[in-house]
Protein backbone atom coordinates (compact mmCIF):
# COMPACT_ATOMS: atom_id res chain seq x y z
CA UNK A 1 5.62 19.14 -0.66
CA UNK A 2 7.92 20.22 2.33
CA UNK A 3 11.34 20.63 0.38
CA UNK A 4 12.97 21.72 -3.38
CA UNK A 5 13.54 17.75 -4.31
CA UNK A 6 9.77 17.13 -4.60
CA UNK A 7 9.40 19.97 -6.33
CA UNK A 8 8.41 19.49 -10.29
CA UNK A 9 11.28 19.49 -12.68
CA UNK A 10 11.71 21.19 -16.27
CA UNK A 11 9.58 19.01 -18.05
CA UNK A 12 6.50 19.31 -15.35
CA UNK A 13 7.25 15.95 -13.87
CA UNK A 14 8.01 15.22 -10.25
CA UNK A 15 11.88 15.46 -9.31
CA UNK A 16 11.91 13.32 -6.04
CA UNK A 17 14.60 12.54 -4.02
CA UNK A 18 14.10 8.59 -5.19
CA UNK A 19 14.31 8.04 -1.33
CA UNK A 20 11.34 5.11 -0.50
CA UNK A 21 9.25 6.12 2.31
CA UNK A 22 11.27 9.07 3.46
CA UNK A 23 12.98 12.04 2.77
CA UNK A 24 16.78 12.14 1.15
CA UNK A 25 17.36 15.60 1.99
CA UNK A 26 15.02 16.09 5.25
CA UNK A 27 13.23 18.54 3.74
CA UNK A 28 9.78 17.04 4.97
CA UNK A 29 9.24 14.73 7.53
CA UNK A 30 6.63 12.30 8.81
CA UNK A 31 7.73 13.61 12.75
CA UNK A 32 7.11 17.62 11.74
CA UNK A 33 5.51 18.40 14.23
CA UNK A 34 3.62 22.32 14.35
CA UNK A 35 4.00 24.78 16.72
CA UNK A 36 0.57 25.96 17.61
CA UNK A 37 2.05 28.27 20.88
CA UNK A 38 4.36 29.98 17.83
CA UNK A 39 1.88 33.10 17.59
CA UNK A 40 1.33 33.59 20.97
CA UNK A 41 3.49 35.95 23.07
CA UNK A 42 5.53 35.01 26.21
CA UNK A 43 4.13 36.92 29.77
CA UNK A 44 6.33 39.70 31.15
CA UNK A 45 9.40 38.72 32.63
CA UNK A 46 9.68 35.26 31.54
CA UNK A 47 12.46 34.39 29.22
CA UNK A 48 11.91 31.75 26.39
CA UNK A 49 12.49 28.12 26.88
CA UNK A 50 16.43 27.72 26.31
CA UNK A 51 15.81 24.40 24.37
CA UNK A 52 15.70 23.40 21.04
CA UNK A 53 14.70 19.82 19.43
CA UNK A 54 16.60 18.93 16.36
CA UNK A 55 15.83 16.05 13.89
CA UNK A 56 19.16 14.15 11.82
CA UNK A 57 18.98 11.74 9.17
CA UNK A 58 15.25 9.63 9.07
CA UNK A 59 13.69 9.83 12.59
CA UNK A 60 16.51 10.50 14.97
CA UNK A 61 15.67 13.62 17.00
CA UNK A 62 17.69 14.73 19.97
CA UNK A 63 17.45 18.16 22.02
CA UNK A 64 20.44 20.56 22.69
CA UNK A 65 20.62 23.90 24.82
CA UNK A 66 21.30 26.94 23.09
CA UNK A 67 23.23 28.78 25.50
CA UNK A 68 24.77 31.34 23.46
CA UNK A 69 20.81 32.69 23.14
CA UNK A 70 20.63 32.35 19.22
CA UNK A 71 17.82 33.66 17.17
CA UNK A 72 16.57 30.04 16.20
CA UNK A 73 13.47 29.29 13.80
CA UNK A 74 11.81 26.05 12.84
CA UNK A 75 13.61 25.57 10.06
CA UNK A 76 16.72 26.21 10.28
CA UNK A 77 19.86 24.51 10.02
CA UNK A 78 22.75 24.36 12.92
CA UNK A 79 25.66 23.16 13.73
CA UNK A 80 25.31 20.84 17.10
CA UNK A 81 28.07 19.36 19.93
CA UNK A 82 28.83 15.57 19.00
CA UNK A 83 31.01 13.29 20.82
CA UNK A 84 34.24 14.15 18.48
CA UNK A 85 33.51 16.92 15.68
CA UNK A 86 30.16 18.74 15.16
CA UNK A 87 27.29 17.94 13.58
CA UNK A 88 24.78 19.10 11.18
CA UNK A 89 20.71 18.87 11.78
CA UNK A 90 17.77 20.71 11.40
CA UNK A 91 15.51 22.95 13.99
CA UNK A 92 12.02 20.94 14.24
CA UNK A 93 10.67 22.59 17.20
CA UNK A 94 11.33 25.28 19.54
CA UNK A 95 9.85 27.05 22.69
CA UNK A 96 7.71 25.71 25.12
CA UNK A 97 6.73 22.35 22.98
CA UNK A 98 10.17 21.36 23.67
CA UNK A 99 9.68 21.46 27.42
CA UNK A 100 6.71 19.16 26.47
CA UNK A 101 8.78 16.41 24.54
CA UNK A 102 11.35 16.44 27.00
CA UNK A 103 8.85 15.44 29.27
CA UNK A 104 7.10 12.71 27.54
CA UNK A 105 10.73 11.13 26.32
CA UNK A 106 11.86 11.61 30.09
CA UNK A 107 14.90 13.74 29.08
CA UNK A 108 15.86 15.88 32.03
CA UNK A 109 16.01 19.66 30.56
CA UNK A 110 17.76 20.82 33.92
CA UNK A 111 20.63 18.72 33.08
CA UNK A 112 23.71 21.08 32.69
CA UNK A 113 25.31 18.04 30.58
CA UNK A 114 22.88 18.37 27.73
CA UNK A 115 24.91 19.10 24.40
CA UNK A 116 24.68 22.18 23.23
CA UNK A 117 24.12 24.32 19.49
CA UNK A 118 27.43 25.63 18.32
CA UNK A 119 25.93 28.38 15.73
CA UNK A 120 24.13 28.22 12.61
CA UNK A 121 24.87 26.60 9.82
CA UNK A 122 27.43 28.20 7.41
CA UNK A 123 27.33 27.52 3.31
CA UNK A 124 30.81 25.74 3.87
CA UNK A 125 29.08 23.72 6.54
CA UNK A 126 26.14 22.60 4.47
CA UNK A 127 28.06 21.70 1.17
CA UNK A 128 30.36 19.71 3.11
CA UNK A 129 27.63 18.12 4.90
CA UNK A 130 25.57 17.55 1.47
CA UNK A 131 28.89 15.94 -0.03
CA UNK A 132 28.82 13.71 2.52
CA UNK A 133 24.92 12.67 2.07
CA UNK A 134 25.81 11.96 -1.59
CA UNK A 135 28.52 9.40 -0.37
CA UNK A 136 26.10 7.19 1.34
CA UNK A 137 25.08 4.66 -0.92
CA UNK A 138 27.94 4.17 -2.74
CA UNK A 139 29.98 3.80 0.78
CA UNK A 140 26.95 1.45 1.84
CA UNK A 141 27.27 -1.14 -1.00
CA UNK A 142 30.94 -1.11 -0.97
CA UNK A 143 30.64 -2.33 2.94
CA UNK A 144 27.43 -4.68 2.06
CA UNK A 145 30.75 -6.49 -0.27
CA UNK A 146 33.07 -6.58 2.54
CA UNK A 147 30.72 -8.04 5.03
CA UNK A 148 29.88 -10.97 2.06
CA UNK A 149 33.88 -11.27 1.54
CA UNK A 150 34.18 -11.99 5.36
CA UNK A 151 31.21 -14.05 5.33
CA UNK A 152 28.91 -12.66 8.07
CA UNK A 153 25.50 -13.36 8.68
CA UNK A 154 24.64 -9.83 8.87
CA UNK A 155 22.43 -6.92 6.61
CA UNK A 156 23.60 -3.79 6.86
CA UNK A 157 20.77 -1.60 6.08
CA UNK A 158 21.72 2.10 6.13
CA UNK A 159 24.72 4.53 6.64
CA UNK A 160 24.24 8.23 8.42
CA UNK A 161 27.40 10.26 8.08
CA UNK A 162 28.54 12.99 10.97
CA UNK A 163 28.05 16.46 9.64
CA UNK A 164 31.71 16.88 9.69
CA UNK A 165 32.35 14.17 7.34
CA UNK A 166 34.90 12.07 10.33
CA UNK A 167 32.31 9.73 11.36
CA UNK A 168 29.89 7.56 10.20
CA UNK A 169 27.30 5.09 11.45
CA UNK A 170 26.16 1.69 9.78
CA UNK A 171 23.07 0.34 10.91
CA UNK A 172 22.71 -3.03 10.35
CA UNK A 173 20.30 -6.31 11.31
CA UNK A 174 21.27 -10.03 12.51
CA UNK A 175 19.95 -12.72 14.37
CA UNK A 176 22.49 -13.73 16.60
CA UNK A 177 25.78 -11.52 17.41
CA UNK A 178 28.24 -10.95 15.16
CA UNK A 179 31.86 -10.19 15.29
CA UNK A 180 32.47 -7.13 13.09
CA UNK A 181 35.66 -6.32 14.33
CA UNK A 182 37.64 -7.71 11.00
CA UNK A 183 34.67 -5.80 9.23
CA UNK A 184 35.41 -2.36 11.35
CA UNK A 185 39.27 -2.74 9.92
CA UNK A 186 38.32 -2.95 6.52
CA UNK A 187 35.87 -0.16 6.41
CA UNK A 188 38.17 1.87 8.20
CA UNK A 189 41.03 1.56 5.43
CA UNK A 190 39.20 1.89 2.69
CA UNK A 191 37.30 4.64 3.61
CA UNK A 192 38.89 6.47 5.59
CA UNK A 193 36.86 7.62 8.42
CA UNK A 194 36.02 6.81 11.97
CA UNK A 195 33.50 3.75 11.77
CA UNK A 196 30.27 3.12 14.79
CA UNK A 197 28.24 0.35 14.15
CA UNK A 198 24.55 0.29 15.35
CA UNK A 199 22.20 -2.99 15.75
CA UNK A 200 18.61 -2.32 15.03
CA UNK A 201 15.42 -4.39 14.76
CA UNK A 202 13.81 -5.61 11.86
CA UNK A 203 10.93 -2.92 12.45
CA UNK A 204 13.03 -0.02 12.75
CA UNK A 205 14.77 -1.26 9.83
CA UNK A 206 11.68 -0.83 7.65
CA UNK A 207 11.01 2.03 9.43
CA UNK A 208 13.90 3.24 7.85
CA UNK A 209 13.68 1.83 4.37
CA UNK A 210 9.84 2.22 3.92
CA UNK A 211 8.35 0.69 1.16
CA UNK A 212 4.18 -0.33 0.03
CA UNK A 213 2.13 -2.23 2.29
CA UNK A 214 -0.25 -4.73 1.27
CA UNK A 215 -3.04 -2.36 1.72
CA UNK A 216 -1.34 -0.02 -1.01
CA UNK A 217 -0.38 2.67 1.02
CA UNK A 218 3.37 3.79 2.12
CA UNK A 219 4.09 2.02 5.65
CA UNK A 220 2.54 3.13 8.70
CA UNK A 221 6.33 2.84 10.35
CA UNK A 222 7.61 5.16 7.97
CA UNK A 223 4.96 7.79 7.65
CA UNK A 224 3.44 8.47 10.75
CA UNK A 225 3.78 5.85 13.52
CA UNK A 226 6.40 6.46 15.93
CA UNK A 227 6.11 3.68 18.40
CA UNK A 228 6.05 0.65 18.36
CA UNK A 229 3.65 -1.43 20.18
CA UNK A 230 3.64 -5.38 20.65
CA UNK A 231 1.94 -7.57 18.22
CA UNK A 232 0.62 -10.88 19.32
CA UNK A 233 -1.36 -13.66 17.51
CA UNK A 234 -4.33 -13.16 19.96
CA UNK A 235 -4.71 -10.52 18.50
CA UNK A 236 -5.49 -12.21 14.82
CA UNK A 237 -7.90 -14.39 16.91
CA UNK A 238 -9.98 -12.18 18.62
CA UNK A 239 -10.33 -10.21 15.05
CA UNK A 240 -11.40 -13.74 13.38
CA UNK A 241 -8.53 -13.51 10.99
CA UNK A 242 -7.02 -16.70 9.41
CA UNK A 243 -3.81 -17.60 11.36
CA UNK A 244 -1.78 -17.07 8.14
CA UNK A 245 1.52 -15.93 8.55
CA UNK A 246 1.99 -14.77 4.35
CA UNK A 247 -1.19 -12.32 5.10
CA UNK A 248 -0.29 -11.21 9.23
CA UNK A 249 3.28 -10.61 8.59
CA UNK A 250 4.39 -7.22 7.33
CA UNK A 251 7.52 -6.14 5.16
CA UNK A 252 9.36 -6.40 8.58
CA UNK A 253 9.07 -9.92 8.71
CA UNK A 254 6.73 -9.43 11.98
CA UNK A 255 3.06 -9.60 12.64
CA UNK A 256 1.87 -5.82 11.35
CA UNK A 257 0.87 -3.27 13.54
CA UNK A 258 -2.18 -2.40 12.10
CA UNK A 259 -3.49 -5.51 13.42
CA UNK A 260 -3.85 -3.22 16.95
CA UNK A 261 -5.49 -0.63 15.58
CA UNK A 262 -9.10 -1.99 16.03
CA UNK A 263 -8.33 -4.73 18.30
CA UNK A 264 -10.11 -2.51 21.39
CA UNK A 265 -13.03 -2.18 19.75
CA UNK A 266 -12.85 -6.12 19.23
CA UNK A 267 -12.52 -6.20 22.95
CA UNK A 268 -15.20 -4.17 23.75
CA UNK A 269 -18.01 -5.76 21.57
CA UNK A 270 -16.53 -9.08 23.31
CA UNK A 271 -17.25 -8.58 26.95
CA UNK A 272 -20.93 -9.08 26.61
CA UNK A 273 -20.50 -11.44 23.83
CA UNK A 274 -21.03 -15.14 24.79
CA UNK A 275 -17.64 -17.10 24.15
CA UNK A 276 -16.87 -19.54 21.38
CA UNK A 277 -16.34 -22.68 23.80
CA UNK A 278 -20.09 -22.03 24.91
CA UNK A 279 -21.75 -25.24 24.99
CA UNK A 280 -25.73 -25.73 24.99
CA UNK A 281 -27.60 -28.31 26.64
CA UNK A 282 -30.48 -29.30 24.76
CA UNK A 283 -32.87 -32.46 24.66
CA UNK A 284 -32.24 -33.31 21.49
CA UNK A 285 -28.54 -33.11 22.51
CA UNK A 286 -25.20 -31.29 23.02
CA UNK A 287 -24.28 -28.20 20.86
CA UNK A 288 -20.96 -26.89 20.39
CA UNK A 289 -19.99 -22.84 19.09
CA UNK A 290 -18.98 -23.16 15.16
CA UNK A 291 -18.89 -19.79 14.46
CA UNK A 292 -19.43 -15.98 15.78
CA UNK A 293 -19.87 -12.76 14.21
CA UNK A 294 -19.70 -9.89 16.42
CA UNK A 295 -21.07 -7.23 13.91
CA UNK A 296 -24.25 -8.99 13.54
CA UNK A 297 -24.55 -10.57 17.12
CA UNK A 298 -24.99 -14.17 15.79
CA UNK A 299 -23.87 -17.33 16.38
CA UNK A 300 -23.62 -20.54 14.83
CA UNK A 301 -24.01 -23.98 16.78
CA UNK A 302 -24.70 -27.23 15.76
CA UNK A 303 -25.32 -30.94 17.55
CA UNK A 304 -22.69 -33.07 18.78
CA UNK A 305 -24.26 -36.07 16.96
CA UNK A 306 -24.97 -33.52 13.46
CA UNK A 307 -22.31 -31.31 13.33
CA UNK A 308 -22.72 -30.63 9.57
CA UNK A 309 -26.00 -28.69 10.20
CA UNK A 310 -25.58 -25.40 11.88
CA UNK A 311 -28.15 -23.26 12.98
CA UNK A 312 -28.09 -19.44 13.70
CA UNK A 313 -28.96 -18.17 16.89
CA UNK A 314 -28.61 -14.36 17.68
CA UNK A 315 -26.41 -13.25 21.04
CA UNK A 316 -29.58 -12.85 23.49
CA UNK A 317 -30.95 -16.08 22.49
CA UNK A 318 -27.79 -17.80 23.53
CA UNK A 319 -27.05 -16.01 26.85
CA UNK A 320 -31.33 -16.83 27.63
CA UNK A 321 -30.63 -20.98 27.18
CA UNK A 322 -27.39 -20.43 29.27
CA UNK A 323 -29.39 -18.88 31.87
CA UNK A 324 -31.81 -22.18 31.84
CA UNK A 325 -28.74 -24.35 31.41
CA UNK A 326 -27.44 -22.42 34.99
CA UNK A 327 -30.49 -23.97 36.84
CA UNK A 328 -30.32 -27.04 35.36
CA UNK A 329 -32.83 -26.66 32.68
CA UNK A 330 -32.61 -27.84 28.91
CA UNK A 331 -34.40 -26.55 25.90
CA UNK A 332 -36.42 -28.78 23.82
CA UNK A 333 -34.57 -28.24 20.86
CA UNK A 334 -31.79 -25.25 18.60
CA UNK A 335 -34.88 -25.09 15.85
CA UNK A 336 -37.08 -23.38 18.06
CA UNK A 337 -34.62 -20.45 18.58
CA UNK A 338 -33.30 -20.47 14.85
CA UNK A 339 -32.82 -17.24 13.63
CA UNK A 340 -34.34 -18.79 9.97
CA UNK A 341 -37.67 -19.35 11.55
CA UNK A 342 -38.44 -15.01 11.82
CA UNK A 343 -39.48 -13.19 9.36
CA UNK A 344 -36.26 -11.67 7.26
CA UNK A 345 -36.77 -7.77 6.18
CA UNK A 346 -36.26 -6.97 2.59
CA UNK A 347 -33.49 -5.18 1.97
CA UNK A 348 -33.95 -1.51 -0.52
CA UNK A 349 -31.04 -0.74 -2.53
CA UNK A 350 -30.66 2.57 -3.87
CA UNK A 351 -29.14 4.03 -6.59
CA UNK A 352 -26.15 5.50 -5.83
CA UNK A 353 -24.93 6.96 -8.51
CA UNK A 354 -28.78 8.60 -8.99
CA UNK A 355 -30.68 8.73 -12.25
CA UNK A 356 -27.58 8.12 -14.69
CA UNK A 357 -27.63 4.65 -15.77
CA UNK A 358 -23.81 3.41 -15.81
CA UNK A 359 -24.70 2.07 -19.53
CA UNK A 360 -25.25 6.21 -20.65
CA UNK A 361 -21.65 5.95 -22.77
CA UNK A 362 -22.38 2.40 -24.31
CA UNK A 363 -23.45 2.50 -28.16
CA UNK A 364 -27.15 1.21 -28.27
CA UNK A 365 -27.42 -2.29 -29.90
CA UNK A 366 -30.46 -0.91 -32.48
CA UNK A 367 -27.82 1.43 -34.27
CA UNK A 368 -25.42 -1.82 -34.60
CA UNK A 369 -28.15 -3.59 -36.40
CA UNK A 370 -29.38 -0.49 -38.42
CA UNK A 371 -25.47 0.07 -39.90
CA UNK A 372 -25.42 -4.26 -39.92
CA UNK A 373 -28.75 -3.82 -41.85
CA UNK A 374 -27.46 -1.10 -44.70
CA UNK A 375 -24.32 -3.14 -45.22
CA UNK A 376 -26.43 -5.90 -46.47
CA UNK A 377 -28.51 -4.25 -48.21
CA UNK A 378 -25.93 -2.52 -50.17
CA UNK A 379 -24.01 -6.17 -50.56
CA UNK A 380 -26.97 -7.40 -51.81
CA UNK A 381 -27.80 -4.32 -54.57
CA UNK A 382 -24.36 -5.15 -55.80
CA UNK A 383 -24.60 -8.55 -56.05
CA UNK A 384 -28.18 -8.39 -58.14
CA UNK A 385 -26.37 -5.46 -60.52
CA UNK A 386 -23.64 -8.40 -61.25
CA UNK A 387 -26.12 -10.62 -61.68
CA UNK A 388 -28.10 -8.46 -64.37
CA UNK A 389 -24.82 -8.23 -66.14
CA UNK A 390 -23.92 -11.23 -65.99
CA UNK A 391 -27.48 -12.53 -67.56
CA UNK A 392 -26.78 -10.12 -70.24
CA UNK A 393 -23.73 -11.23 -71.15
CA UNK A 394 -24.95 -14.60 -71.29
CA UNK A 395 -27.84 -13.88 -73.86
CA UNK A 396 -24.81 -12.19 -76.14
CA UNK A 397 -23.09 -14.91 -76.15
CA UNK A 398 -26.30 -16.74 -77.03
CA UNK A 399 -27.02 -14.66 -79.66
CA UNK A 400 -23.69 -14.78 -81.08
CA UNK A 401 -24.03 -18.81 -80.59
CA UNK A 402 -27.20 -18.61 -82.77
CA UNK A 403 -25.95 -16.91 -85.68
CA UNK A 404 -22.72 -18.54 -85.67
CA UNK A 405 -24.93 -21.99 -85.50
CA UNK A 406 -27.03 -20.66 -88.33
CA UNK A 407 -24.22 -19.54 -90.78
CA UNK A 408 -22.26 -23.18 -90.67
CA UNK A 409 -25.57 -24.58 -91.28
CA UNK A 410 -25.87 -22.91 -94.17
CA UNK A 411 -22.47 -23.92 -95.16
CA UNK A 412 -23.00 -27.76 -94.80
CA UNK A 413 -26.03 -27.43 -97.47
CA UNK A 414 -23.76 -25.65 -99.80
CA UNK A 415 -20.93 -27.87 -99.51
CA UNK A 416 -23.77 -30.48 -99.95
CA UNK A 417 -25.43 -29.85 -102.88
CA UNK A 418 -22.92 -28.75 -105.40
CA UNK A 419 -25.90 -28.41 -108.04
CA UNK A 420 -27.73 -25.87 -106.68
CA UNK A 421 -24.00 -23.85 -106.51
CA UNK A 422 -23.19 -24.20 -110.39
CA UNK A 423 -26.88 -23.26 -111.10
CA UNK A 424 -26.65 -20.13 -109.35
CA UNK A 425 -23.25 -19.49 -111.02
C-alpha cells in the first residue's frame, strides 16, 4: 500500500480511505509511474532536466518548470503557479522521464510560458489544503440539491478544490448543454468561493468514480488504463459475442473497452479464415455458413433445402470446394467432407490435483452404518429388558389372581354349607 490511509488500523483491520477505485489522499496512484534512470548519474557538464511532472486530484497530471533549481524528489509535495492563487500537488516524476512525457503528450518543454513550482510545500500549506479535501463531499451534495431545485438535466459527479481553498471545480455529465449560469450564482453564495465548471464524458466519469466490473475486478479505467480507445459493435461481431447491450455495455453506459483487448488477435486468425457469407455449390444443392469457430478451424454449413441439418467441415476443406467452385466445379455432396466421418481421438484426462482423491475429508459411509448398527442394537437390548419385566410382572399379577381366585372360592363353600361351619365349631 502506497500511503498511511491503507495502512491497518488499531484493531488489525484495513483503514482505507473509503474512496472507490482511487485514492482519497493521493497517496498511491494507478499513473505512478518509476523512475528507472533515478540511479544513474548525469555525464559531465550537463545540468538536470529543469522539469518536473506533478499529479492533482485522480488522474490530472500537468508539468511545471522549476526555475528557482529546487532540490525536488518523487514524492514530494509543492506548491505550483495556477491561474489566480497557488496550488497544491504532488512530484510523480522528475529528470529525464519528464522530457519523455512531454514528448509523447506533445507539450512543448522550451516554452518559456510553462507555469512554474513556487516552493515546497509548508505544514500551513498542507493542512489548509487537507481541510479543503475534507469539504468535498459535503460541498458536492449540497450542489447535487441546487442543480435538482433548478431543475437541470445534469449529474454532477465530482468536486476538486484549488490548493488555496479560492477555487473549486465541479465536474459534471449531460446530454445536451445546459445553462448553469443560475446554478454558478447559487453555488457561489452559499459557498463562498470562486466556482469553474467542467463537462466530462461518461467514461472519464467512471474513470473517476471507479467501481467493480462484471468480471469482478476494479475497472480497467480507474486502475491502469489511461486512454481511451473507440469501441464499436464490430468489434462484438468479429469476437462472436451476442449483440447484447446488458452484457457489452460497461458501468459507463458504453460498449467496454476490454472488448479491444483481443480483438487483433481475432483479426489475425480471420484473414485466412473463409468468411461467414461463404456459399458452397454442391450437387445435392446450395449451402449456406451457419456457424464458425476460429479456435478450432471449423465450420458449420447446411443445405438451402435442409437447413436444420448442419454438417462440420474444417477451414481447409472449405477453402479446397471454393477452389473447385472457382472453375466451375461442384462437389457431389457436404457428407463426403464431414468432419463426423474421421476417426475422433480419445481424449486423456489427468488428475490434476494428483493422487488425493477430493473425497479424502468426507466421513466413509461404513462408519455411518456401523454407529446406525450399535444404536439399534442397543434400542433393541432395551426394549427385550422391558419386555422381560414386563412378562414378569404379568405372571405376579397372575399369581396374585390365582390365590385371590382360590381364597373367595373357598369362601362361597363356607357361606354355602353352614353345617359343616357349626360342626367344626
Amino acid at each position: 500500500m502506497g500511503c498511511s490511509s491503507c495502512s491497518t488500523g488499531k484493531d488489525g483491520q484495513p483503514s482505507g480511505c473509503k474512496n472507490n477505485g482511487t485514492c482519497g489522499t493521493d497517496g498511491c496512484n494507478k499513473l505512478t509511474v518509476f523512475d528507472w534512470l533515478s540511479n544513474m548519474s548525469l555525464p559531465n557538464g550537463e545540468k538536470p532536466f529543469d522539469c518536473v511532472e506533478v499529479r492533482f486530484k485522480n488522474s490530472r497530471k500537468e508539468f511545471f518548470r522549476n526555475s528557482e533549481n529546487l532540490s525536488i524528489s518523487i514524492g514530494d509535495i509543492v506548491a505550483t503557479q495556477a491561474s489566480s492563487g497557488h496550488d497544491i500537488g504532488m512530484v510523480t516524476l522528475v529528470g529525464e522521464l519528464v522530457k519523455v512525457q512531454m514528448k509523447r503528450k506533445k507539450v512543448d518543454y522550451k516554452d518559456e510560458n510553462l507555469p512554474k513550482v513556487h516552493r515546497k510545500a509548508s505544514q500551513n500549506d498542507i493542512d489548509k489544503w487537507q481541510k479543503c479535501r475534507d469539504r468535498e463531499e459535503e460541498i458536492k451534495k449540497r450542489a447535487r440539491e441546487i442543480a435538482i431545485i433548478l431543475k437541470l438535466q445534469m449529474k454532477i459527479s465530482d468536486v476538486e478544490f484549488q490548493g488555496d481553498g479560492s477555487k473549486a471545480t465541479f465536474y459534471y455529465t449531460a446530454e445536451d448543454r445546459v445553462d448553469f449560469r443560475q446554478l454558478i450564482k447559487d453555488m457561489a453564495k452559499a459557498f463562498g468561493i470562486r466556482i469553474e465548471m467542467r463537462q466530462i464524458g461518461y467514461r472519464q466519469e467512471a474513470q473517476r468514480l471507479g467501481g467493480i466490473g462484471s468480471c469482478g475486478r476494479e475497472l480497467c479505467c480507474s486502475t491502469w488504463l489511461t486512454d481511451f480507445r473507440s469501441v464499436s459493435t464490430s468489434a462484438a461481431r468479429y469476437q462472436q459475442l451476442s449483440l447484447n447491450p446488458q452484457k457489452l455495455a460497461g458501468q459507463c453506459g458504453k460498449l467496454k473497452c476490454c472488448l479491444n483487448y483481443e480483438l487483433d488477435m481475432y483479426l489475425d486468425a480471420l484473414k485466412d479464415f473463409p468468411s461467414q457469407d461463404t456459399k458452397l455449390f454442391t450437387e445435392k444443392g446450395l449451402a449456406f455458413c451457419q456457424k464458425t469457430d476460429i479456435f478450432k478451424g471449423m465450420l458449420w454449413f447446411s443445405y438451402r433445402d435442409d437447413p436444420a441439418n448442419w454438417h462440420t467441415l474444417t477451414k481447409e476443406q472449405v477453402q479446397e470446394i471454393l477452389e473447385k467452385n472457382k472453375k466451375k466445379e461442384k462437389v457431389a455432396s457436404l457428407e463426403e467432407y464431414t468432419v463426423d466421418n474421421f476417426v475422433k481421438e480419445e481424449k486423456v484426462f489427468e488428475n490434476v490435483v494428483g493422487q488425493d482423491s477430493l473425497t479424502r475429508f468426507d466421513r466413509p459411509k461404513q462408519s455411518r452404518n456401523r454407529n446406525n448398527r450399535k444404536r439399534n442394537k442397543a434400542k433393541s437390548n432395551s426394549g427385550n429388558a422391558n419386555n422381560k419385566k414386563n412378562t414378569g410382572n404379568t405372571n405376579n399379577n397372575n399369581n396374585r389372581n390365582k390365590t385371590g381366585n382360590a381364597n373367595t372360592s373357598k369362601n362361597k363353600r363356607r357361606r354355602n354349607n353352614p353345617k359343616k361351619q357349626q360342626d367344626n365349631g
